[in-house]
PDB file of N, CA and C in Angstrom:
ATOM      1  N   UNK A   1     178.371  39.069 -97.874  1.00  0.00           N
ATOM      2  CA  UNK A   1     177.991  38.234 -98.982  1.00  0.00           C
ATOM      3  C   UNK A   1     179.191  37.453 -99.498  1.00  0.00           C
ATOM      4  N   UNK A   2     180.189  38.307 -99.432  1.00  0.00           N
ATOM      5  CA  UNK A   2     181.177  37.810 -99.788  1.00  0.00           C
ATOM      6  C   UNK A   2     181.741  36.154 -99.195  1.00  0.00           C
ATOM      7  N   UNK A   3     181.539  36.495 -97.659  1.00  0.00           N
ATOM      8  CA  UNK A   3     182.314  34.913 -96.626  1.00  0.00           C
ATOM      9  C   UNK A   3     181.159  34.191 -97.097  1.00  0.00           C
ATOM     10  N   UNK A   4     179.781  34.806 -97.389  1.00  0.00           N
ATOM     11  CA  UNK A   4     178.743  33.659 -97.624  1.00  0.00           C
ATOM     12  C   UNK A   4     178.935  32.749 -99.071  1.00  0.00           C
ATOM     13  N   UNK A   5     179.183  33.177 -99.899  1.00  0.00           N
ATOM     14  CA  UNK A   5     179.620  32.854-101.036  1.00  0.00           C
ATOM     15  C   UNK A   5     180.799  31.918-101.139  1.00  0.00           C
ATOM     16  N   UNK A   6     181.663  32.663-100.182  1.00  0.00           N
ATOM     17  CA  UNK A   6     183.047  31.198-100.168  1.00  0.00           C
ATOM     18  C   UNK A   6     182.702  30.186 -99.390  1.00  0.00           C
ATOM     19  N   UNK A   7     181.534  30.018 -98.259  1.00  0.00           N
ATOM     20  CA  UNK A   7     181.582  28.956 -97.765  1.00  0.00           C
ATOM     21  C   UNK A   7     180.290  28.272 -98.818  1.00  0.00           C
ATOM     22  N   UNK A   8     179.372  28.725 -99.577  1.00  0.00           N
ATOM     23  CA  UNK A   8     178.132  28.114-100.109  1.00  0.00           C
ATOM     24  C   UNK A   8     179.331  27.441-101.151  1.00  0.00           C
ATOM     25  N   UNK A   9     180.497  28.314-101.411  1.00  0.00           N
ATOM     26  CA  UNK A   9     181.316  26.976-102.709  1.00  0.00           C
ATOM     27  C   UNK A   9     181.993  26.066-101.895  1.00  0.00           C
ATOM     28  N   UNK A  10     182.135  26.044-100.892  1.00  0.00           N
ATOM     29  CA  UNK A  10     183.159  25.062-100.235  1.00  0.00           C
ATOM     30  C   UNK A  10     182.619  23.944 -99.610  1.00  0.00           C
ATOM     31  N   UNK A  11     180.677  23.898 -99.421  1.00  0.00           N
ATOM     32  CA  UNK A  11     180.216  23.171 -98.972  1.00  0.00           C
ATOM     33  C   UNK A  11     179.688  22.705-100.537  1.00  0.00           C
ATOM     34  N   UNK A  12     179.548  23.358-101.338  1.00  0.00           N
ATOM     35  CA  UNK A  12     178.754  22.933-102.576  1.00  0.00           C
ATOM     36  C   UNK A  12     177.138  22.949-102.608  1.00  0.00           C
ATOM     37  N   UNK A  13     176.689  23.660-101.769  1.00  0.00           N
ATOM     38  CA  UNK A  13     175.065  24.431-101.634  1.00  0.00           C
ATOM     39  C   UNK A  13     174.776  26.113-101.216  1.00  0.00           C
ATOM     40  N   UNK A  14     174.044  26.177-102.059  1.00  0.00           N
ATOM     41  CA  UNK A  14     173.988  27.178-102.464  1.00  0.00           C
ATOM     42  C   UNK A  14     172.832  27.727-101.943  1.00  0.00           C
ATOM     43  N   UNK A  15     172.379  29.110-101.792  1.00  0.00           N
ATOM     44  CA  UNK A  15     171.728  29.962-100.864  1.00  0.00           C
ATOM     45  C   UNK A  15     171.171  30.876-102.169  1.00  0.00           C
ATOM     46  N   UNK A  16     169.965  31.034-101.839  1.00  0.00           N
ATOM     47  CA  UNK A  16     169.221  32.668-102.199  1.00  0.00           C
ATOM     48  C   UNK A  16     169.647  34.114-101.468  1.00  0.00           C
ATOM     49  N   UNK A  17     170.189  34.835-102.534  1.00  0.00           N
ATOM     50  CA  UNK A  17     170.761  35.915-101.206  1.00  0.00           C
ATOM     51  C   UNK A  17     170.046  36.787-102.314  1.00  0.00           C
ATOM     52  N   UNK A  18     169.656  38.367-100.944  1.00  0.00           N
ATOM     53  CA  UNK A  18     169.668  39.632-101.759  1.00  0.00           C
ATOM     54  C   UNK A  18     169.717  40.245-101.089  1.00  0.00           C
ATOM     55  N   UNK A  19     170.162  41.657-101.664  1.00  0.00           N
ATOM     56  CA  UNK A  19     171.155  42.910-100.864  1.00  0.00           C
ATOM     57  C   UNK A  19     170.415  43.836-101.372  1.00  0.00           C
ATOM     58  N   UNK A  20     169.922  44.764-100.046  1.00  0.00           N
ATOM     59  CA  UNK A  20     169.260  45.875-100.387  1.00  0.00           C
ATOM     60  C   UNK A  20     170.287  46.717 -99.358  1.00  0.00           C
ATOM     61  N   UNK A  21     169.809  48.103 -99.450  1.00  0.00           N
ATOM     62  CA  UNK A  21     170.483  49.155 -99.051  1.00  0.00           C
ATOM     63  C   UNK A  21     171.185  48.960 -97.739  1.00  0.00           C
ATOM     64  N   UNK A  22     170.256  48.074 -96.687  1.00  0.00           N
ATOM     65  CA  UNK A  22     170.862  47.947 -95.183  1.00  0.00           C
ATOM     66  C   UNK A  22     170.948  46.877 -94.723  1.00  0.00           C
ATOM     67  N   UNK A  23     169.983  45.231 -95.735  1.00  0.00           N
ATOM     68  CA  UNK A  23     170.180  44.151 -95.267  1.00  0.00           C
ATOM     69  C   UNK A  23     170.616  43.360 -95.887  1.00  0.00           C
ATOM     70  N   UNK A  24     171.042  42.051 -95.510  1.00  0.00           N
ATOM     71  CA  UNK A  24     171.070  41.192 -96.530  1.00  0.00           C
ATOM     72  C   UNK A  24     170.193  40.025 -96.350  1.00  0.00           C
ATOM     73  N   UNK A  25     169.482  39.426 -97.248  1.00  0.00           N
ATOM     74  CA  UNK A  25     168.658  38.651 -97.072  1.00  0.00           C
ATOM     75  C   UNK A  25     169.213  37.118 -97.579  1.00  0.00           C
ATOM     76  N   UNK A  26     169.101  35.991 -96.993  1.00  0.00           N
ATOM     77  CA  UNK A  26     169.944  34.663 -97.320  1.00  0.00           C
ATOM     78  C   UNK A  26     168.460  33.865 -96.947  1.00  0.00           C
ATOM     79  N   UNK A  27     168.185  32.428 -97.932  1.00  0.00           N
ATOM     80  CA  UNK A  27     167.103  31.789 -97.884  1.00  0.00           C
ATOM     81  C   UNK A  27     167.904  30.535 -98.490  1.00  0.00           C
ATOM     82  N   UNK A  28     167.689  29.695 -97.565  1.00  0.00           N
ATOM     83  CA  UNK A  28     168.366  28.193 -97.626  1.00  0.00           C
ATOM     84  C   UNK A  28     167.048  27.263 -98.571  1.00  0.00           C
ATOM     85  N   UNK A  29     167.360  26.136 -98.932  1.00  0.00           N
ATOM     86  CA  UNK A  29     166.816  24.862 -99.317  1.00  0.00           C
ATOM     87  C   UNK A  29     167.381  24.695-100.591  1.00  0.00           C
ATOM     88  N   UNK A  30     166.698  22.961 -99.962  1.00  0.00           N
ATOM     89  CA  UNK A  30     167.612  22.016-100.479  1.00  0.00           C
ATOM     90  C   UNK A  30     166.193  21.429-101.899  1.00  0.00           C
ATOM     91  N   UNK A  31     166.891  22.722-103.064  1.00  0.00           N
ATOM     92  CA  UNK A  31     165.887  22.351-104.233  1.00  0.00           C
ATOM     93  C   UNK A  31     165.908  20.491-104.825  1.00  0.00           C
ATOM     94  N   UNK A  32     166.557  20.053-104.559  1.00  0.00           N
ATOM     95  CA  UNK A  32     166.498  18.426-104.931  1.00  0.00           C
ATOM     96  C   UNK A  32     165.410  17.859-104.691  1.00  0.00           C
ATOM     97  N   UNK A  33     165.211  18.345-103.309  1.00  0.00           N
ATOM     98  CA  UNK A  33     163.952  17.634-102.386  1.00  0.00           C
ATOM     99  C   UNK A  33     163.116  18.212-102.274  1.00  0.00           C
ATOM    100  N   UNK A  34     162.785  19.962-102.587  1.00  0.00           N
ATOM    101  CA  UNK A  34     161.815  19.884-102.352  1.00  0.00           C
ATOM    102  C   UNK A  34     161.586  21.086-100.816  1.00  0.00           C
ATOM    103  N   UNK A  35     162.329  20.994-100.000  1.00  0.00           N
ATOM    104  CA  UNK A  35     162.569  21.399 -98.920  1.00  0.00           C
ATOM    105  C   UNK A  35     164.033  21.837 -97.719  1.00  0.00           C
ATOM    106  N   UNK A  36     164.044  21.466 -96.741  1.00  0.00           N
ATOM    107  CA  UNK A  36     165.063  22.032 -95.190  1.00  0.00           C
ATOM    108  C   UNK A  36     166.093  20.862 -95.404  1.00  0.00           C
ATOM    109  N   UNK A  37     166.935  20.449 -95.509  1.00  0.00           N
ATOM    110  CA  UNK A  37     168.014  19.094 -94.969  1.00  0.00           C
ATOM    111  C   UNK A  37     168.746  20.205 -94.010  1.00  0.00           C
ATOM    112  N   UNK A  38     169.833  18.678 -94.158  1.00  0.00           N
ATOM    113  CA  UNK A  38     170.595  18.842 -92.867  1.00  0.00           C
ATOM    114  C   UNK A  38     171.674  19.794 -93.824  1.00  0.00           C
ATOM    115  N   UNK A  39     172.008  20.086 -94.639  1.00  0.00           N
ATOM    116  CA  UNK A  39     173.102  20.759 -95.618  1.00  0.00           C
ATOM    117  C   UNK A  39     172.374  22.199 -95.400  1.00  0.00           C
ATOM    118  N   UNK A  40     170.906  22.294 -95.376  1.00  0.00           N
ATOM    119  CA  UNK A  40     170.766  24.148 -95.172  1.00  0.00           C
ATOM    120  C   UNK A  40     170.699  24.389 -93.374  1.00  0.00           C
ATOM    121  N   UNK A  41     170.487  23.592 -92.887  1.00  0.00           N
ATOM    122  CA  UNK A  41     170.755  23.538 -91.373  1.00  0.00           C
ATOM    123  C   UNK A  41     172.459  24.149 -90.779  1.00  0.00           C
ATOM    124  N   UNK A  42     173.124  23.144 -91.478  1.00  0.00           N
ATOM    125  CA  UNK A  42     174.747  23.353 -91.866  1.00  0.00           C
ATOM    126  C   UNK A  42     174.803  24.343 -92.240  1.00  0.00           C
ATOM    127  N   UNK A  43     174.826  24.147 -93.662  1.00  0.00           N
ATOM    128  CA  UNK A  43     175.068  26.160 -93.991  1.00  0.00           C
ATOM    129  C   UNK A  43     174.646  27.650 -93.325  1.00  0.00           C
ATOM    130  N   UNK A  44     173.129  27.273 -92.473  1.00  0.00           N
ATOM    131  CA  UNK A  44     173.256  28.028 -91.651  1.00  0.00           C
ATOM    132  C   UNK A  44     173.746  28.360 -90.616  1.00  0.00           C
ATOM    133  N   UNK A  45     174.518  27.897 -89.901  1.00  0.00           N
ATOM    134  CA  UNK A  45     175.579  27.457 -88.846  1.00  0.00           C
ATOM    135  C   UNK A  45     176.560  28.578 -89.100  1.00  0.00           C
ATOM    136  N   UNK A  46     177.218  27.694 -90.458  1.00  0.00           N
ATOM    137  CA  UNK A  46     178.128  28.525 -91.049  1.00  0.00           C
ATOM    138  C   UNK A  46     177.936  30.202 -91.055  1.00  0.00           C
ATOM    139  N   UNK A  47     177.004  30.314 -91.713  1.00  0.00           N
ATOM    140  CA  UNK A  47     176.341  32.065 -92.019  1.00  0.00           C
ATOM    141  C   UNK A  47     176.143  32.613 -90.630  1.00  0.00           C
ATOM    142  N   UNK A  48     175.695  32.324 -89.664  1.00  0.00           N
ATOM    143  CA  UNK A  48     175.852  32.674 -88.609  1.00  0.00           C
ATOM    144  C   UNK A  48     176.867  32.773 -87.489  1.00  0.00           C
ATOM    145  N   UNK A  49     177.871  31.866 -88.112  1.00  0.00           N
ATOM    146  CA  UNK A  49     178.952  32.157 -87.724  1.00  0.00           C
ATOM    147  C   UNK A  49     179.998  33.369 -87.780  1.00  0.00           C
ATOM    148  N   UNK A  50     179.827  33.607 -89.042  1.00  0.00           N
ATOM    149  CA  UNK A  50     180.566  35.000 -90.039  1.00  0.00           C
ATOM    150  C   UNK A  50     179.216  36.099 -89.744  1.00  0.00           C
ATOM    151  N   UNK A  51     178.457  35.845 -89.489  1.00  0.00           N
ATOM    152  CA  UNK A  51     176.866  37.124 -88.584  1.00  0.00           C
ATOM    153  C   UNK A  51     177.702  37.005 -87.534  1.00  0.00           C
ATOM    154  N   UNK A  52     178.190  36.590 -86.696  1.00  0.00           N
ATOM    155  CA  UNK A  52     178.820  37.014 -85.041  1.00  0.00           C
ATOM    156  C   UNK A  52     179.859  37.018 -85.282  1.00  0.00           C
ATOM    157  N   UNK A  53     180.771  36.754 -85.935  1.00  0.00           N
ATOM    158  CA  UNK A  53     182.416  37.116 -86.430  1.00  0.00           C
ATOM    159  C   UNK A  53     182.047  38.902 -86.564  1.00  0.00           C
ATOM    160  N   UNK A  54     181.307  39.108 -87.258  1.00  0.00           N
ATOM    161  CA  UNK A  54     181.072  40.642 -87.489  1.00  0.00           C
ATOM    162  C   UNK A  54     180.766  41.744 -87.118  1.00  0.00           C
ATOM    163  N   UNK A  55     180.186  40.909 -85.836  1.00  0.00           N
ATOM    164  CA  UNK A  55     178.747  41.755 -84.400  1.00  0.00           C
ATOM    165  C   UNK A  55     178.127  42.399 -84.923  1.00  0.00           C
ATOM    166  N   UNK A  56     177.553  41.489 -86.459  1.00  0.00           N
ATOM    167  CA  UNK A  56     176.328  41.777 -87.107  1.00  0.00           C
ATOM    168  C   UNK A  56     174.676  40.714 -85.974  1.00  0.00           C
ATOM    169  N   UNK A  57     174.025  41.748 -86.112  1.00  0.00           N
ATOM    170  CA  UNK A  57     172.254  40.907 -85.685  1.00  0.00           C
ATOM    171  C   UNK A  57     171.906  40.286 -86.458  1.00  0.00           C
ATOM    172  N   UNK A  58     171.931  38.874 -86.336  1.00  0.00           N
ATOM    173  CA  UNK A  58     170.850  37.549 -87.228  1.00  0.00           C
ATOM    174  C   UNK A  58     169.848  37.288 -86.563  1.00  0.00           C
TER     175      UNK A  58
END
């Protein structure tokens, strides 16, 4: 949560996250519009990047 958090400030969009006992749950969109852009596309990139930095399963 933590790398997710420094990159959602460094891109300047922000993510739904929640942490239960064994997962973490992250939910992108782009509330302006309404829906998906290319910025939660991006950010997911990112998050999945730091998911295989970890040899965590996404």
């Amino acid at each position: 949560m933590n790398r997710i958090g420094a990159s959602a400030e460094e891109v300047n969009h922000h993510p739904d996250l929640t942490l239960t006992y064994s997962t973490v749950g992250v939910t992108l969109s782009s509330h302006d519009v309404g829906g998906i852009t290319s910025r939660d596309i991006d950010l997911a990139r990112i998050i999945s990047g730091h998911a295989a930095d970890l040899g965590l399963n996404h």
